[in-house]
Structures are given as structure tokens and as C-alpha cells.
N, C-alpha and C. Protein backbone atom coordinates (compact mmCIF):
# COMPACT_ATOMS: atom_id res chain seq x y z
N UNK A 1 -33.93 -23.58 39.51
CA UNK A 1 -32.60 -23.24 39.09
C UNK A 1 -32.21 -21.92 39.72
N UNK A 2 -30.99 -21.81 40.29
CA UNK A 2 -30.68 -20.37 40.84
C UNK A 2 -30.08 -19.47 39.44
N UNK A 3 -30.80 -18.47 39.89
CA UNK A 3 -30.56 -17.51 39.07
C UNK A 3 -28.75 -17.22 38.95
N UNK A 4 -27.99 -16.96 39.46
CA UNK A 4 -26.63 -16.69 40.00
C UNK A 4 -25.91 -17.61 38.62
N UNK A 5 -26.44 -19.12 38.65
CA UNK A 5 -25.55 -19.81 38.33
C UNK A 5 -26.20 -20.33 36.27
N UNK A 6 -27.30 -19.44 36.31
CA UNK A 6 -27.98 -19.66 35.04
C UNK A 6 -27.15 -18.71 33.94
N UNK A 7 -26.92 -19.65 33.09
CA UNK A 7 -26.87 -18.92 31.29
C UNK A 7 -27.93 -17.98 30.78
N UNK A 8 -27.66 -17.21 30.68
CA UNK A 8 -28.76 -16.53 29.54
C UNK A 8 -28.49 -17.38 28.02
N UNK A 9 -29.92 -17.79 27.64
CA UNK A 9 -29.24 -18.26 26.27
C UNK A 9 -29.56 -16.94 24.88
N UNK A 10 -28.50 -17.39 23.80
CA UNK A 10 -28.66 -16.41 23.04
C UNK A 10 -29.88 -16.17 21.74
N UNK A 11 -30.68 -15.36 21.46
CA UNK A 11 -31.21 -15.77 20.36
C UNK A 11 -30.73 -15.47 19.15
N UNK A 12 -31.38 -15.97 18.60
CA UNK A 12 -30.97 -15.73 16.82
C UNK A 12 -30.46 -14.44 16.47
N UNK A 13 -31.55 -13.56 17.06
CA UNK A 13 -31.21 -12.02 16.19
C UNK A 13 -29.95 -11.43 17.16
N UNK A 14 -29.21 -12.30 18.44
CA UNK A 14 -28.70 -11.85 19.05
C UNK A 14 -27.33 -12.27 18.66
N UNK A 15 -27.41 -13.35 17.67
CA UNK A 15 -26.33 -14.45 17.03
C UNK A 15 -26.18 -13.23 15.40
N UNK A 16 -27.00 -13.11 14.78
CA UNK A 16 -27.21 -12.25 13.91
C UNK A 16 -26.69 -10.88 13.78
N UNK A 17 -26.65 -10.00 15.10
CA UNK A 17 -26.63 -9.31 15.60
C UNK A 17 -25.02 -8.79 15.79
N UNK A 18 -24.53 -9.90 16.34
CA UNK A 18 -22.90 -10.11 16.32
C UNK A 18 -22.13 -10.30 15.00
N UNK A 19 -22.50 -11.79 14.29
CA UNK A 19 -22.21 -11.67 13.00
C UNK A 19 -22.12 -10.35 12.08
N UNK A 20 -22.82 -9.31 11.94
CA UNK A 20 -22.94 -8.55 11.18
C UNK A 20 -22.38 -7.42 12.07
N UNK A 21 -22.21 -7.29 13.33
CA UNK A 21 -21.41 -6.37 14.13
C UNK A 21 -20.18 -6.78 13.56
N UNK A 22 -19.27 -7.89 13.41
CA UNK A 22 -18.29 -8.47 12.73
C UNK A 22 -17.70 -8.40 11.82
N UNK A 23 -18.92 -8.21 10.81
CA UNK A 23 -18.78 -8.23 9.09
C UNK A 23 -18.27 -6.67 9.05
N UNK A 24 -19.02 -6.12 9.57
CA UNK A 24 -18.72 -4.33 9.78
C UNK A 24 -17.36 -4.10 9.92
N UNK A 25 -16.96 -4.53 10.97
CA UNK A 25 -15.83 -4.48 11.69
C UNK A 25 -14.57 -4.64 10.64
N UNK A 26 -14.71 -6.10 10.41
CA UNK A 26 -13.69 -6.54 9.47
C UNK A 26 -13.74 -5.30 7.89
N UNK A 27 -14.84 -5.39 7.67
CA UNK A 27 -14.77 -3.98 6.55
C UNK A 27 -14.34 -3.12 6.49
N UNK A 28 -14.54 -2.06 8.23
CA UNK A 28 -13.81 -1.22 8.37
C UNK A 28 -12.12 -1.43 8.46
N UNK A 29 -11.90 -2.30 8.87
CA UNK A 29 -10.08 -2.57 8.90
C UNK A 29 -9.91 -2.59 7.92
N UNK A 30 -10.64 -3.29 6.72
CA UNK A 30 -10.00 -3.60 5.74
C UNK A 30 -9.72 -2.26 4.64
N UNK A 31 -10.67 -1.65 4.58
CA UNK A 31 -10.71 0.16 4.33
C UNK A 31 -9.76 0.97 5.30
N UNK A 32 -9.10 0.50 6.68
CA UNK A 32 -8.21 1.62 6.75
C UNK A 32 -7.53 0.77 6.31
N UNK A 33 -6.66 -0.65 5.65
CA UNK A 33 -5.37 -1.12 5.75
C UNK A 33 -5.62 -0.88 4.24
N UNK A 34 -6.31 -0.51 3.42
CA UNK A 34 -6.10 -0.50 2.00
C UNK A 34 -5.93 1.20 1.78
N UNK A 35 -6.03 2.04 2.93
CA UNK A 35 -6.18 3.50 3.10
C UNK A 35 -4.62 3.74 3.09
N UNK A 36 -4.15 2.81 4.23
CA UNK A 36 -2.80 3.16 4.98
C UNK A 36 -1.83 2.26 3.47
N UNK A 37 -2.27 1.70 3.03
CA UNK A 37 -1.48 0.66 1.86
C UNK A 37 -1.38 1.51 0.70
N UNK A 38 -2.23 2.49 0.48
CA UNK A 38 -2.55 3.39 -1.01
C UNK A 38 -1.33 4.48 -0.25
N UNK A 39 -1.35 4.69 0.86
CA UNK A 39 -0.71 5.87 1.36
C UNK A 39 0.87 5.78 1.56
N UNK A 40 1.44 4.31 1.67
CA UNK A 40 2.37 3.70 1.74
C UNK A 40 3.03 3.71 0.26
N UNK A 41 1.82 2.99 -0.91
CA UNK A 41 2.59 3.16 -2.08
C UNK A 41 2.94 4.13 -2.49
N UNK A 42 2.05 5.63 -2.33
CA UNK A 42 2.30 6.52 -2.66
C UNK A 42 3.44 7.19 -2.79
N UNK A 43 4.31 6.78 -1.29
CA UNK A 43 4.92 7.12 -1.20
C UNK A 43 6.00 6.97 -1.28
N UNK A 44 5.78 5.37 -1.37
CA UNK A 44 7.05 4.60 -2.76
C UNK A 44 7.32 5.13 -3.76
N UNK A 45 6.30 5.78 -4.32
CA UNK A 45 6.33 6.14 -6.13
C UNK A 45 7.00 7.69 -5.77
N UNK A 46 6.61 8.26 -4.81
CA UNK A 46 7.44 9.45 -5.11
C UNK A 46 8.62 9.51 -4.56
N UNK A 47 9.50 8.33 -3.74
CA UNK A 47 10.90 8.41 -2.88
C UNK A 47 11.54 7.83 -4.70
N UNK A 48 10.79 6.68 -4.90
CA UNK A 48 11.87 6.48 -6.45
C UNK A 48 11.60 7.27 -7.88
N UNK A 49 10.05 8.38 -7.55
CA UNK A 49 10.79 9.51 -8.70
C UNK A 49 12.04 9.96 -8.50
N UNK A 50 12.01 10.35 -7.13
CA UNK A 50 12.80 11.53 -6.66
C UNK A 50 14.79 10.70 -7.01
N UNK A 51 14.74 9.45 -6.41
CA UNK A 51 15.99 8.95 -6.80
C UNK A 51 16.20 8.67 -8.09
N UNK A 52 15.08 8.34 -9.17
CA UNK A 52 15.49 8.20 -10.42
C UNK A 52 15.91 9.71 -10.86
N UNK A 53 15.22 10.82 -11.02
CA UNK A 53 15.76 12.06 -11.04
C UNK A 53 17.22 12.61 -10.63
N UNK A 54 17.24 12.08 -9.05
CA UNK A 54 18.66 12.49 -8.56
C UNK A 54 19.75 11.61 -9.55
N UNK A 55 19.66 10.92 -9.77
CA UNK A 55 20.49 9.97 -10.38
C UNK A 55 20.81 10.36 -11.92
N UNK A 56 19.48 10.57 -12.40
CA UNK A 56 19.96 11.41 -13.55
C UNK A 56 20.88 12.73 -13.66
N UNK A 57 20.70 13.77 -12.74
CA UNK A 57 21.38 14.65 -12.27
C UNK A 57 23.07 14.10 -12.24
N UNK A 58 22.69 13.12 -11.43
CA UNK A 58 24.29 12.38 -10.81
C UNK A 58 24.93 12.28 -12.36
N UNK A 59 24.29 11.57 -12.86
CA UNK A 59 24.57 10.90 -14.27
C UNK A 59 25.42 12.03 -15.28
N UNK A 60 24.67 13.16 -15.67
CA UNK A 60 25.01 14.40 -16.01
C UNK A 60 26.41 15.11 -15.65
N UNK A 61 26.74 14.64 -14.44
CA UNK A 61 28.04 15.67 -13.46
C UNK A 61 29.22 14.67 -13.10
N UNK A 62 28.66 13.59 -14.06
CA UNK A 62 30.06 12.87 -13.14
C UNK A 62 30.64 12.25 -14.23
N UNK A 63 32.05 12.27 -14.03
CA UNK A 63 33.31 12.28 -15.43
C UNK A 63 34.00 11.23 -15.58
N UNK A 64 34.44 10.26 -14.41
CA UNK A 64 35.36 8.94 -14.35
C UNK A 64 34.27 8.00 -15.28
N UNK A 65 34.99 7.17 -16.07
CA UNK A 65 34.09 6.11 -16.58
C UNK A 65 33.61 5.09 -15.92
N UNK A 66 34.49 4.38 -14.75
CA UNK A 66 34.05 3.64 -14.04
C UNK A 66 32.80 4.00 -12.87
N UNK A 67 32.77 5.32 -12.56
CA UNK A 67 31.67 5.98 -12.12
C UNK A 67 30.15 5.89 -13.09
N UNK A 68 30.61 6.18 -14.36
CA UNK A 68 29.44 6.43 -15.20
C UNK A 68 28.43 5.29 -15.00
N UNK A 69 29.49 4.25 -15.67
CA UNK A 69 28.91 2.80 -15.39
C UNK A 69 28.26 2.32 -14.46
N UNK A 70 28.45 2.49 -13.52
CA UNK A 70 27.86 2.38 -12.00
C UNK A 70 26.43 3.48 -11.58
N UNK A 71 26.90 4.22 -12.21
CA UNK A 71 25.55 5.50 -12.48
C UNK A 71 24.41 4.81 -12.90
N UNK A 72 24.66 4.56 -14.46
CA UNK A 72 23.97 3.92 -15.30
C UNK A 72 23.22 2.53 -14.92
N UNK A 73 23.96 1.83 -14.25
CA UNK A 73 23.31 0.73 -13.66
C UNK A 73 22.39 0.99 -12.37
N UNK A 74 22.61 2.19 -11.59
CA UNK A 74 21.57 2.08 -10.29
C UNK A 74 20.87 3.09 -11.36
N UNK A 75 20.87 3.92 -12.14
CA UNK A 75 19.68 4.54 -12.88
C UNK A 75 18.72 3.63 -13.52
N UNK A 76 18.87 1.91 -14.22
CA UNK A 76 18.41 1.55 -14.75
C UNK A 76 17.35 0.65 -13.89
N UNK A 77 18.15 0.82 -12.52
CA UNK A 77 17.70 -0.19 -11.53
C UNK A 77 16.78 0.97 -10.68
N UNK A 78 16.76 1.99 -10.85
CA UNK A 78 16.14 3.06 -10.41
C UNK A 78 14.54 3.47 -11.11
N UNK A 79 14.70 3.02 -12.14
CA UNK A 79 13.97 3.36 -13.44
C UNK A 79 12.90 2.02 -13.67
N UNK A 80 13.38 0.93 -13.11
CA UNK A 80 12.70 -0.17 -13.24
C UNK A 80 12.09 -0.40 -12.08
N UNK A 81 12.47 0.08 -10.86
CA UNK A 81 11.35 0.18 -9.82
C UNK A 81 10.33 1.32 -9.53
N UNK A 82 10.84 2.39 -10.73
CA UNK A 82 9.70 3.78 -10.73
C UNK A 82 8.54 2.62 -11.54
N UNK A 83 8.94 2.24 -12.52
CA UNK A 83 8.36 1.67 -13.52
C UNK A 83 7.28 0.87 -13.09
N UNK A 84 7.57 0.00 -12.22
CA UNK A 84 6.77 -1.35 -11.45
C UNK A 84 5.86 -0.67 -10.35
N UNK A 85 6.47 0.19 -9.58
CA UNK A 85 5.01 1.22 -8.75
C UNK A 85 4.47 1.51 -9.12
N UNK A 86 4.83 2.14 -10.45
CA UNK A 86 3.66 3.22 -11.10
C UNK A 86 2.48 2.02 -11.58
N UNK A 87 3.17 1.08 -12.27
CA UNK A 87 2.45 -0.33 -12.71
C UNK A 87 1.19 -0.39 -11.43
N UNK A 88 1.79 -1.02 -10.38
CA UNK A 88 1.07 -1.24 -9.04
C UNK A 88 -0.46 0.01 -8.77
N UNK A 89 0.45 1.09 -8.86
CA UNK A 89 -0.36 1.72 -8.82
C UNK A 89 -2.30 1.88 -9.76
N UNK A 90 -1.72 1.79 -11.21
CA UNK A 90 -2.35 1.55 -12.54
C UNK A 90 -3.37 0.24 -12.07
N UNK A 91 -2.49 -0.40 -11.64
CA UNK A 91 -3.61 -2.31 -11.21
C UNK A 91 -4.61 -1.82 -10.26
N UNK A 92 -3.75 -1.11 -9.10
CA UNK A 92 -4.81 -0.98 -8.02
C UNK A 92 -6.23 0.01 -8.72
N UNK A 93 -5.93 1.01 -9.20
CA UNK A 93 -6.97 1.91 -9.86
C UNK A 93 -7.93 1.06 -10.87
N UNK A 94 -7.54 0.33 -11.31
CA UNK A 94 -8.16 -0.76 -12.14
C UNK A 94 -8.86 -1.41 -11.19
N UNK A 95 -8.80 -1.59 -9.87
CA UNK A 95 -9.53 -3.03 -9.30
C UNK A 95 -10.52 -1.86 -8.51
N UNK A 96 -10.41 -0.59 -8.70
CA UNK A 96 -11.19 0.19 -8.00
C UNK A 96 -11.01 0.51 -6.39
N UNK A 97 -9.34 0.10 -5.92
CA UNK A 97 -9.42 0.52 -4.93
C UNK A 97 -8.56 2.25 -4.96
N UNK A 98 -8.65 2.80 -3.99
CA UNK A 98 -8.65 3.70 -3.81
C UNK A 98 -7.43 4.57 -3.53
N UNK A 99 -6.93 5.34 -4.69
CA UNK A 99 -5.55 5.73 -4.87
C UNK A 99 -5.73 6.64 -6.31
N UNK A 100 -4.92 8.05 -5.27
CA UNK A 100 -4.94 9.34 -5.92
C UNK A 100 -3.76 9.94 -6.09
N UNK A 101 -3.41 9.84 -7.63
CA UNK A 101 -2.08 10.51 -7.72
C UNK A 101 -2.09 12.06 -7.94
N UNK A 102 -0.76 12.60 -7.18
CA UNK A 102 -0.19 13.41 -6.61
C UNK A 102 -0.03 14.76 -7.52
């Protein structure tokens, strides 16, 4: 057989070897995308403190009634998505992944 045109074949620990080079691999992605995902919510939870707050503010300074109303409704709608991150947040800490509030 000429050498040139021969396979090396693989062995086991070389099949083994890969597999678990793999398993690694995929672990590590999966630790930065749950890194970059904790870092993402984070920062959900603090863009809709910050608008539920502003809104309250808003709420406080503004005099037309048809304004108020309209206040009141993106505050409640403001207030219910602080509500559901923070939730998110609470689940994820529960399942033990990795997320540190601020």
C-alpha cells in the first residue's frame, strides 16, 4: 500500500479524546452564553427600574387628566415588566445559575 494514499485509522482513545475535547467545548459556550444572558438581564432590570421611576416622577408633575391616564397606564405597564425580570431573575438564582444583583 503506498503510504501517500493511506488513512491513518483512528483509535479509541483518539475517538474519546475528541468527544470529551467537545463536551468541554460545548460547556464552555454554554457558561459564556449564560454569562452574557445574566449580563443582558441585568440590564433589563435596571433600564425598567429606571423607567418605572421616571414615570413615577412623570406621574407627580403632570396636570391634564387625559395625560394622567396615559401616565398611569405606561406606569402600570412599566411596573409589570420591572415585576416579571425581577421574577426571571429570582428563577434563574433558584436553578443556580449565575446572577448577581446590583
Amino acid at each position: 500500500m503506498d503510504k501517500s494514499t493511506s488513512v491513518p485509522q483512528s483509535t479509541g482513545f483518539q475517538l474519546l479524546g475528541t468527544a470529551i475535547g467537545e463536551k468541554i467545548h460545548h460547556q464552555r459556550q454554554a457558561k459564556e452564553w449564560a454569562s452574557s444572558a445574566n449580563e443582558d438581564l441585568l440590564k433589563q432590570v435596571e433600564e425598567a427600574k429606571t423607567q418605572w421611576q421616571s414615570l413615577q416622577t412623570v406621574l407627580n408633575e403632570v396636570s391634564d387628566p387625559r395625560a394622567t391616564e396615559q401616565v398611569i397606564h405606561q406606569l402600570i405597564a412599566a411596573e409589570k415588566r420591572y415585576d416579571y425580570l425581577l421574577q426571571l431573575v429570582k428563577e434563574a438564582q433558584m436553578h443556580n445559575y449565575t446572577i448577581e444583583l446590583r
